[in-house]
C-alpha atoms as a PDB file:
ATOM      1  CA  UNK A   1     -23.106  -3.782   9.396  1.00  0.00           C
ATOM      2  CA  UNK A   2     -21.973  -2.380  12.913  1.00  0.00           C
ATOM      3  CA  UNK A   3     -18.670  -1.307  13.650  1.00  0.00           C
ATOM      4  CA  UNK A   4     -15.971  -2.907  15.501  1.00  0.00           C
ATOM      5  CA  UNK A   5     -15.860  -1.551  19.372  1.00  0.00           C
ATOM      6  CA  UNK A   6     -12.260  -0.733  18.352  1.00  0.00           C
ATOM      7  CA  UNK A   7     -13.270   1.097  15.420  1.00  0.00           C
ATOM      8  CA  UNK A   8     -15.263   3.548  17.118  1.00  0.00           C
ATOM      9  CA  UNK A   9     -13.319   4.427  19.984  1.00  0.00           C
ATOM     10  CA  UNK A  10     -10.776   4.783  17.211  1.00  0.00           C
ATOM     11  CA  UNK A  11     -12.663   7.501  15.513  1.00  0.00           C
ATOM     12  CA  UNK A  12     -14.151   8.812  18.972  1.00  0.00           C
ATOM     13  CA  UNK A  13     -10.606   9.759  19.513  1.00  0.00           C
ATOM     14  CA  UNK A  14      -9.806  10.954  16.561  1.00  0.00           C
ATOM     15  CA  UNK A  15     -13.039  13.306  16.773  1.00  0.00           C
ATOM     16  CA  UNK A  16     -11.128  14.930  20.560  1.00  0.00           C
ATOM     17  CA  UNK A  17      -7.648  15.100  18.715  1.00  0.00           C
ATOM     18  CA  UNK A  18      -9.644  17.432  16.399  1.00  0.00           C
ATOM     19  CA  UNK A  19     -11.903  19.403  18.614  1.00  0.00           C
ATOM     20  CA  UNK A  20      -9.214  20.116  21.160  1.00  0.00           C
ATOM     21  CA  UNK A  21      -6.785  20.743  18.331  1.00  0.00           C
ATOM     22  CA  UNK A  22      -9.197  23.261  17.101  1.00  0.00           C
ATOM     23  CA  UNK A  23      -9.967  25.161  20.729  1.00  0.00           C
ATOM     24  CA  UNK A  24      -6.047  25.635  20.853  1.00  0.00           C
ATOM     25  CA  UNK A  25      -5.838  27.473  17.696  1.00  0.00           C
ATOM     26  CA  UNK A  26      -8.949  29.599  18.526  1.00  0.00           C
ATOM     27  CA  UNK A  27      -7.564  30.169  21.923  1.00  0.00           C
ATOM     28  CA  UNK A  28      -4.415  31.376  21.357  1.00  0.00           C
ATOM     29  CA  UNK A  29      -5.615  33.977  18.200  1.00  0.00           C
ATOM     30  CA  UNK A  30      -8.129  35.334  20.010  1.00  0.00           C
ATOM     31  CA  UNK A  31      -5.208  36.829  22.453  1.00  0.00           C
ATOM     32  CA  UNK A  32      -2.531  37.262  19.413  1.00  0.00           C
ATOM     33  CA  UNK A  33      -5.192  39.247  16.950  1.00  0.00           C
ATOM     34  CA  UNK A  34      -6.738  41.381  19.976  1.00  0.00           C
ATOM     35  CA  UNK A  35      -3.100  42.720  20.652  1.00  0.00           C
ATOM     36  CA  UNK A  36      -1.986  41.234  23.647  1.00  0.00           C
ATOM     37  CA  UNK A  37       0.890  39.394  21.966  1.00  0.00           C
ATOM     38  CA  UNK A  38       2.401  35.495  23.249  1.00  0.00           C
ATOM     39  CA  UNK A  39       1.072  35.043  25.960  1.00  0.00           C
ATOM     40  CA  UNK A  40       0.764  32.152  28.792  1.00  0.00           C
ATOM     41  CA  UNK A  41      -2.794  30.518  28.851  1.00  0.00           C
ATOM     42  CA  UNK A  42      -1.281  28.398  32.309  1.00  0.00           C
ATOM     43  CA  UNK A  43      -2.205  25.617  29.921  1.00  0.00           C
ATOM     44  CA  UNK A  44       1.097  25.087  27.988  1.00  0.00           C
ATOM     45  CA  UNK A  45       1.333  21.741  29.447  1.00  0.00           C
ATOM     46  CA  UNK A  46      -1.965  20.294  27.833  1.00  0.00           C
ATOM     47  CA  UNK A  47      -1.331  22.633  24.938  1.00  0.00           C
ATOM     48  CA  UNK A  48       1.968  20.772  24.519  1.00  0.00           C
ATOM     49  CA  UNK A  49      -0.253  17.380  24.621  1.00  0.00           C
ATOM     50  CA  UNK A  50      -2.997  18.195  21.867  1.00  0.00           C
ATOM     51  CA  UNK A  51      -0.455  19.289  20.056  1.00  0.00           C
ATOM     52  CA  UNK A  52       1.619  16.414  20.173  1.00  0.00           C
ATOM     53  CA  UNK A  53      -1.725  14.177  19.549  1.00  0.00           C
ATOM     54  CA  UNK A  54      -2.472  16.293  16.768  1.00  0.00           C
ATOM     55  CA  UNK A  55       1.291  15.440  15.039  1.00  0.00           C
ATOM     56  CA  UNK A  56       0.447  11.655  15.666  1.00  0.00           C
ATOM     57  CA  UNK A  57      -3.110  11.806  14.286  1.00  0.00           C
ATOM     58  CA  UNK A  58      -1.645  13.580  11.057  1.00  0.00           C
ATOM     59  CA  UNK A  59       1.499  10.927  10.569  1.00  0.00           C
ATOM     60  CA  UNK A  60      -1.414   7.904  10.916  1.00  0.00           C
ATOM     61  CA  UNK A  61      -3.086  10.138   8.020  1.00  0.00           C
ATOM     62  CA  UNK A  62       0.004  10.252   5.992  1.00  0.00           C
ATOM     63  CA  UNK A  63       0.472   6.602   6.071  1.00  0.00           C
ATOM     64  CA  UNK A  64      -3.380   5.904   5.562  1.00  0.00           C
ATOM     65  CA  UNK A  65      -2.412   7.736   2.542  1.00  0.00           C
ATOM     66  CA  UNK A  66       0.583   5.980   1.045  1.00  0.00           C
ATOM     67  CA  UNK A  67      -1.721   2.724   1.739  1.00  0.00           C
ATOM     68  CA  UNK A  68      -4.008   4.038  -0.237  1.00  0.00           C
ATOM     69  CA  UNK A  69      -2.565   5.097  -3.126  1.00  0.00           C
ATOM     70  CA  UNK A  70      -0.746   1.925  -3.612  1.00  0.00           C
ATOM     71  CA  UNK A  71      -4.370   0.588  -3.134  1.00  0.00           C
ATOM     72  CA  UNK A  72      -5.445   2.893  -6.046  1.00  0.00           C
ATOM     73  CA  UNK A  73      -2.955   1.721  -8.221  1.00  0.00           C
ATOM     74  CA  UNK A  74      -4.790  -2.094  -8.734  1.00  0.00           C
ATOM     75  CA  UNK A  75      -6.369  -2.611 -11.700  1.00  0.00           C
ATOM     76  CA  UNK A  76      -7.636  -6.320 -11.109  1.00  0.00           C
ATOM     77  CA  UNK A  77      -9.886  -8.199  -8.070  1.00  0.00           C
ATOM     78  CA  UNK A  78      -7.186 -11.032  -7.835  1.00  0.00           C
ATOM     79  CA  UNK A  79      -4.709  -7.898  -7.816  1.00  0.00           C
ATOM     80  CA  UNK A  80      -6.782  -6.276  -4.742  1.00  0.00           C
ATOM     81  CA  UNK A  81      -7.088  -9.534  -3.038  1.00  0.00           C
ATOM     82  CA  UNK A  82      -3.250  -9.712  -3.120  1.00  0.00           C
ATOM     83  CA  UNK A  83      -2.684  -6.366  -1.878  1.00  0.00           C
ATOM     84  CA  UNK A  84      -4.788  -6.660   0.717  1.00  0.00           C
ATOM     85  CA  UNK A  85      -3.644  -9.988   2.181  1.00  0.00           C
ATOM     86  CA  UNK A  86       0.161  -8.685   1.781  1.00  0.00           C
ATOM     87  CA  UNK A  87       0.635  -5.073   2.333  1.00  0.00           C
ATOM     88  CA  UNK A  88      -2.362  -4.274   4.150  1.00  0.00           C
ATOM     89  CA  UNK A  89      -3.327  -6.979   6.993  1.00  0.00           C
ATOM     90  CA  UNK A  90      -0.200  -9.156   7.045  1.00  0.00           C
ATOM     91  CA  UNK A  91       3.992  -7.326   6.544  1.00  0.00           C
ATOM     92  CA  UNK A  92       4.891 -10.572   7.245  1.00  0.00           C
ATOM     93  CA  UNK A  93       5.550 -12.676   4.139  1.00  0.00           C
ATOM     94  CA  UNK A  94       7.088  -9.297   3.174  1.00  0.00           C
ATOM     95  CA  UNK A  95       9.704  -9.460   6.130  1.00  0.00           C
ATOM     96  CA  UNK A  96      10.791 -12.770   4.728  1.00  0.00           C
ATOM     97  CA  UNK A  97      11.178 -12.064   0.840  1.00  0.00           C
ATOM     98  CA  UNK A  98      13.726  -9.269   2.731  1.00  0.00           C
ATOM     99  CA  UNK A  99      15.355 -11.466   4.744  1.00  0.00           C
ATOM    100  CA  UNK A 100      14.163  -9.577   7.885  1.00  0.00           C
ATOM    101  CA  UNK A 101      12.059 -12.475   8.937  1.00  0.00           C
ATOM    102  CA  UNK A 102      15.154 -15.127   9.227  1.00  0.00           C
ATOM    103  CA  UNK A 103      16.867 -12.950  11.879  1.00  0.00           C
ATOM    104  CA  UNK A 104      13.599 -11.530  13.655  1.00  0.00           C
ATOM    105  CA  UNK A 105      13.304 -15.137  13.841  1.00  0.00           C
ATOM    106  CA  UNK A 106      17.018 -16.433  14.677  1.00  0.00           C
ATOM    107  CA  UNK A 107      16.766 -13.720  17.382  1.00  0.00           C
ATOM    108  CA  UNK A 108      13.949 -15.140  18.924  1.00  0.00           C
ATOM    109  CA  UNK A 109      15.330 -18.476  19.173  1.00  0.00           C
ATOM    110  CA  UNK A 110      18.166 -17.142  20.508  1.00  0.00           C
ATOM    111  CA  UNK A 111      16.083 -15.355  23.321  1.00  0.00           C
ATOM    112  CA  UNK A 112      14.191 -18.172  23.893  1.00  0.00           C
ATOM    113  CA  UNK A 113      16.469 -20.535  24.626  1.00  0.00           C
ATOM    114  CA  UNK A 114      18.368 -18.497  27.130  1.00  0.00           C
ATOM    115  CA  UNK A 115      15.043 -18.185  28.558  1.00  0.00           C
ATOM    116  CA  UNK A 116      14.202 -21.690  28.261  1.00  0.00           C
ATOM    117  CA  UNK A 117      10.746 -21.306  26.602  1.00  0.00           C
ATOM    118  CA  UNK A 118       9.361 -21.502  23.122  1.00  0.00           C
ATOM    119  CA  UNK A 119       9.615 -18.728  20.422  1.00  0.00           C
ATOM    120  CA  UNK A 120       6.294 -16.722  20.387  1.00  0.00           C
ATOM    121  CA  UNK A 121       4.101 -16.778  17.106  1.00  0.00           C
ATOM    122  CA  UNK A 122       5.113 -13.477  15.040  1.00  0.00           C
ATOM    123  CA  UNK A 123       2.644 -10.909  15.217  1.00  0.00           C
ATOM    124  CA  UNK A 124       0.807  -9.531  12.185  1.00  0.00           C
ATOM    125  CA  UNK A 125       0.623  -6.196  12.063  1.00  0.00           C
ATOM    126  CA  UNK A 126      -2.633  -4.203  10.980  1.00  0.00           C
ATOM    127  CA  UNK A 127      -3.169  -0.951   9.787  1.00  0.00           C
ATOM    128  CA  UNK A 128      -6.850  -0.541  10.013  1.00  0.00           C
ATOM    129  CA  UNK A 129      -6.409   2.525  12.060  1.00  0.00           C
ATOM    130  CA  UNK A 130      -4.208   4.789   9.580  1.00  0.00           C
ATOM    131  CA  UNK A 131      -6.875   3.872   7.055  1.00  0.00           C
ATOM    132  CA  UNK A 132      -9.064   5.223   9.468  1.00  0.00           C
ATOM    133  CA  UNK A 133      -7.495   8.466   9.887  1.00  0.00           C
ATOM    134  CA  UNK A 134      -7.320   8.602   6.368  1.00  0.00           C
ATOM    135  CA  UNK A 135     -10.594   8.133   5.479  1.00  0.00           C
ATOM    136  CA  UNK A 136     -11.645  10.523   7.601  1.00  0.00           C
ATOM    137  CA  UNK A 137      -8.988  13.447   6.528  1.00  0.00           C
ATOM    138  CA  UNK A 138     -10.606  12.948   3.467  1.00  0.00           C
ATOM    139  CA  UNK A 139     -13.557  13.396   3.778  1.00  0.00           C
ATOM    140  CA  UNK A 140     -13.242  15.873   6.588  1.00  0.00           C
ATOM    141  CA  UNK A 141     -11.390  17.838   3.771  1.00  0.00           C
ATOM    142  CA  UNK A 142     -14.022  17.138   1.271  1.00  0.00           C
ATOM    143  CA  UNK A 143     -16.704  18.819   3.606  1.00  0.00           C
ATOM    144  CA  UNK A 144     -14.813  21.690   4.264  1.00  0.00           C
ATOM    145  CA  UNK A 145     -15.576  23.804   1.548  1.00  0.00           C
ATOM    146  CA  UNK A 146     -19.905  23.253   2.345  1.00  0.00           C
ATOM    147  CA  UNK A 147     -19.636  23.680   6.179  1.00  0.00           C
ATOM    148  CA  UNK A 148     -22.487  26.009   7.104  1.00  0.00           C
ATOM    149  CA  UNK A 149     -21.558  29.580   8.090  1.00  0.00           C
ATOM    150  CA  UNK A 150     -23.149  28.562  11.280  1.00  0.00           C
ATOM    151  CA  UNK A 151     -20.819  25.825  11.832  1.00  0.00           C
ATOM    152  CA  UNK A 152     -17.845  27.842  11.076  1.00  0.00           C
ATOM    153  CA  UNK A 153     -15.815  29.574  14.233  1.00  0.00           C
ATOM    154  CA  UNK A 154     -12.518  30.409  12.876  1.00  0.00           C
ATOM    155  CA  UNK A 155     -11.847  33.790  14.583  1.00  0.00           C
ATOM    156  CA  UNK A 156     -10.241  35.904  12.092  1.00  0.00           C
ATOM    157  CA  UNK A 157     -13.030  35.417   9.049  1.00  0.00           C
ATOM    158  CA  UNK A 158     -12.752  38.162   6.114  1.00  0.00           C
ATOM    159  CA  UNK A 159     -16.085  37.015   4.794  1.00  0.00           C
ATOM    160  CA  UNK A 160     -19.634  37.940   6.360  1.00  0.00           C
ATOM    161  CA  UNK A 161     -21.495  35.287   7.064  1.00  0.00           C
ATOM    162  CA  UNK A 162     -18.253  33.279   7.011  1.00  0.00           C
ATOM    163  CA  UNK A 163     -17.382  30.665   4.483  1.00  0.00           C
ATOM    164  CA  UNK A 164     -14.832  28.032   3.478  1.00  0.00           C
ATOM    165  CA  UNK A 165     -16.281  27.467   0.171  1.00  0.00           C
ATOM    166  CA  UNK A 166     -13.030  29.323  -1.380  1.00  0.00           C
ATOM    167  CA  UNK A 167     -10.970  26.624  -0.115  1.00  0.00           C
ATOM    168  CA  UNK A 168     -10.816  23.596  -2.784  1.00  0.00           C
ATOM    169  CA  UNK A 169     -11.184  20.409  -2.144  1.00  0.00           C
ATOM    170  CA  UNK A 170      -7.777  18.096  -3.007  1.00  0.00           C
ATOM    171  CA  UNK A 171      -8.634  15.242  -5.467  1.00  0.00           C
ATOM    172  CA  UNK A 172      -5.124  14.220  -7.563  1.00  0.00           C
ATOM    173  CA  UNK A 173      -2.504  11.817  -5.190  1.00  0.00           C
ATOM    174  CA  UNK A 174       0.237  15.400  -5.055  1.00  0.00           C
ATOM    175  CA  UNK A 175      -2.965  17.656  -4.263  1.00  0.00           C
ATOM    176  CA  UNK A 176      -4.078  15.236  -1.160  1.00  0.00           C
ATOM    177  CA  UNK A 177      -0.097  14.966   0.012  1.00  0.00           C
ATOM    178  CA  UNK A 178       0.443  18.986  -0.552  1.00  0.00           C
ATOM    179  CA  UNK A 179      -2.797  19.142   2.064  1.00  0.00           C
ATOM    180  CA  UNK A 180      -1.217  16.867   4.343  1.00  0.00           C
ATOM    181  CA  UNK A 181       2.558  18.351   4.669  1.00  0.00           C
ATOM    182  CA  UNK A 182       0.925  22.034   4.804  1.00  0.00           C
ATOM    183  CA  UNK A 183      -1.035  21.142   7.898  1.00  0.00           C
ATOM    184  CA  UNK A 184       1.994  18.713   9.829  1.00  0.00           C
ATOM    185  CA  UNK A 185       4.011  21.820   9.310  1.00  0.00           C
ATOM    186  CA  UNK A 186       1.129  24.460  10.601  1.00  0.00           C
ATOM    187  CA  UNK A 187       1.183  22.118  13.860  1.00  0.00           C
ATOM    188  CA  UNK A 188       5.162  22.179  14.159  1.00  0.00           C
ATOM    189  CA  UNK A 189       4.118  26.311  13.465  1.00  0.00           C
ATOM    190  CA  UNK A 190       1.635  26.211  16.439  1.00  0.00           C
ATOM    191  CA  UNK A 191       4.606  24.631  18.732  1.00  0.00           C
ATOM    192  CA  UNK A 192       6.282  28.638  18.248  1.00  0.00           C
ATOM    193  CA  UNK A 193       3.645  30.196  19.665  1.00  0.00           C
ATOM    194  CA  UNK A 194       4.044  32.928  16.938  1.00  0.00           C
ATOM    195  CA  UNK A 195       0.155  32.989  16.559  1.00  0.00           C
ATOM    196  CA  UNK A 196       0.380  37.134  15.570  1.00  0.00           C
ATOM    197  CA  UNK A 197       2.567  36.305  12.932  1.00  0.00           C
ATOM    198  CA  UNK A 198       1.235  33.010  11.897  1.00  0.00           C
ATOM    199  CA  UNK A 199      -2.145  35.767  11.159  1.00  0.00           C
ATOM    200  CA  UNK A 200      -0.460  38.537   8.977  1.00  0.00           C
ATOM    201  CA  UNK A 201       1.867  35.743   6.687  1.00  0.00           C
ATOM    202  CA  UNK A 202       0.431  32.706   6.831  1.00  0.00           C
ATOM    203  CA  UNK A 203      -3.081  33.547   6.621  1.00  0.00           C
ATOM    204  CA  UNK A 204      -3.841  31.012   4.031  1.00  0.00           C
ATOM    205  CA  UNK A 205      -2.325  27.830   5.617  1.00  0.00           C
ATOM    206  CA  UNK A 206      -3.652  28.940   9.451  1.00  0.00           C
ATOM    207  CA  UNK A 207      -7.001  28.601   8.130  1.00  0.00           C
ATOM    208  CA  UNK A 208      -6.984  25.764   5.821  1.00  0.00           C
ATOM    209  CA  UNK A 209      -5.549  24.207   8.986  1.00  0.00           C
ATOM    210  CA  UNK A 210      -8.451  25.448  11.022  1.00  0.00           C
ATOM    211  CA  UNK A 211     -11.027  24.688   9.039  1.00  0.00           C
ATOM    212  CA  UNK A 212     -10.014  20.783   8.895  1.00  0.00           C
ATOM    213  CA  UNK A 213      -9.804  20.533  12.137  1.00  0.00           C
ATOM    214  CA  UNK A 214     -13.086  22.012  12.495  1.00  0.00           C
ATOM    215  CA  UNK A 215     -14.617  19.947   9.763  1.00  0.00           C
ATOM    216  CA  UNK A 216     -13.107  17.078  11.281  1.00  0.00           C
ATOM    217  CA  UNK A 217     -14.600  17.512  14.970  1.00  0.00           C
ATOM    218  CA  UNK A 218     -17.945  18.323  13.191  1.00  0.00           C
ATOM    219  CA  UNK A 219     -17.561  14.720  11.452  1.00  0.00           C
ATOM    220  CA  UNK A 220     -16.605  13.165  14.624  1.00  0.00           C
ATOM    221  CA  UNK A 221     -19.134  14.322  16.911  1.00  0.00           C
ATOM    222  CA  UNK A 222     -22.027  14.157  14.357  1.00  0.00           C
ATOM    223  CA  UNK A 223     -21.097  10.258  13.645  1.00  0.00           C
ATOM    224  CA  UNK A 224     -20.566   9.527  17.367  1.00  0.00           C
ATOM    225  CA  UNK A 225     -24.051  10.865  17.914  1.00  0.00           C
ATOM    226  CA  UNK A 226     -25.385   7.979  16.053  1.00  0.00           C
ATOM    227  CA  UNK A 227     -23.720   5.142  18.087  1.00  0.00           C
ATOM    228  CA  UNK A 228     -24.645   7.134  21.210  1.00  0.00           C
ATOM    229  CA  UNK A 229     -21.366   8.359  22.351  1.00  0.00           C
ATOM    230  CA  UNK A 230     -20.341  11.645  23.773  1.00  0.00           C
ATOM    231  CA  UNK A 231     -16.274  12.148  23.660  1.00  0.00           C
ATOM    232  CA  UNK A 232     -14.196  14.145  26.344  1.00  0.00           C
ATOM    233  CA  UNK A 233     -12.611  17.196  25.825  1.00  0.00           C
ATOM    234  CA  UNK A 234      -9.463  18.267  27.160  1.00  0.00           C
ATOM    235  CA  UNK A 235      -9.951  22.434  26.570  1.00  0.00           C
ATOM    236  CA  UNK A 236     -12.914  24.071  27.220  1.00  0.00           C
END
């Protein structure tokens, strides 16, 4: 089965949130470990952009997630079927059991009549794409560990030829949402421009955050090869 036009520009983009994400990080420690301390690339603008793409990409993840443990939680087909009909593809008979629906709705009317037109249909909301970004966190994360050493470009590597295979893979629901928090709070790190420091005491997280964000652009571009697409980048 081919995928949706939509889904892969979805995870085309994705794939440059990742690979740009990634050329900041490398960027910037390759001035803070040789020495020449914070520095201005004359990119802080863009750097302020990827950056800001790469908080958005992470808080789809983080919702893909909480989808998908709920998800988890069935037990039965008619269950699923449920789940899927009401939490993921339609919030709308939800709205109403809250009572948010009557006064989306009386609101409407109201607006419409000033206007002298006819309420619009309500609009069901989807959330194929943080199930995207989910799926793709995961296994981005799940490669990590078995990226070749030729594959691997984090700058500051203790290990000759370097390796991620030290890093473990998250499995259990708090292990995947421990993952998730340590790398939206590297990114809110990255915004200090404290990359030195971020090196000598927060070695760990830096390159856990690295390394998914590598493993990520490696999925990305490797996948989008198959469909015949080439993505943008916005650092080189």
């Amino acid at each position: 089965m081919q995928p949706s036009s939509a889904s892969v520009h979805d995870f085309v983009a994705i794939g440059e949130v990742a690979d740009t994400t990634k050329q900041l990080i490398a960027l910037n420690l390759q001035y803070g470990l040789q020495g020449q301390g914070e520095h201005a690339t004359g990119m802080e603008a863009v750097e302020r952009i990827v950056l800001q793409q790469a908080r958005e990409y992470l808080a789809s993840v983080r919702e893909g997630f909480i989808l998908s443990v709920r998800a988890g939680r069935v037990t039965s087909r008619g269950e699923l079927s449920y789940l899927l009909d009401r939490v993921i593809l339609d919030w709308s008979s939800l709205s109403r059991e809250l009572g948010l629906a009557e006064e989306s709705e009386a609101e409407a009317e109201s607006s419409s009549a000033a206007q002298g037109g006819a309420a619009e249909e309500p609009t069901i909301q989807r959330v194929r794409g943080q199930l995207l970004a989910f799926g793709m966190a995961i296994v981005a994360l799940g490669a990590l560990p078995r990226l070749p050493a030729e594959e691997i470009t984090f700058p500051h590597s203790y290990s000759k030829p370097p390796t991620y295979s030290d890093i473990p893979v998250p499995v259990a629901p708090g292990e995947i949402l421990s993952r998730i928090e340590e790398l939206e709070q590297m990114i809110w790190q990255f915004t200090l421009r404290k990359w030195a420091e971020l090196a000598r005491h927060r070695y760990g997280p830096l390159r856990r955050t690295y390394g998914f964000f590598e493993s990520s652009a490696l999925l990305a571009r490797r996948e989008s090869e198959r469909f015949g697409i080439k993505g943008r980048r916005l650092l080189s």
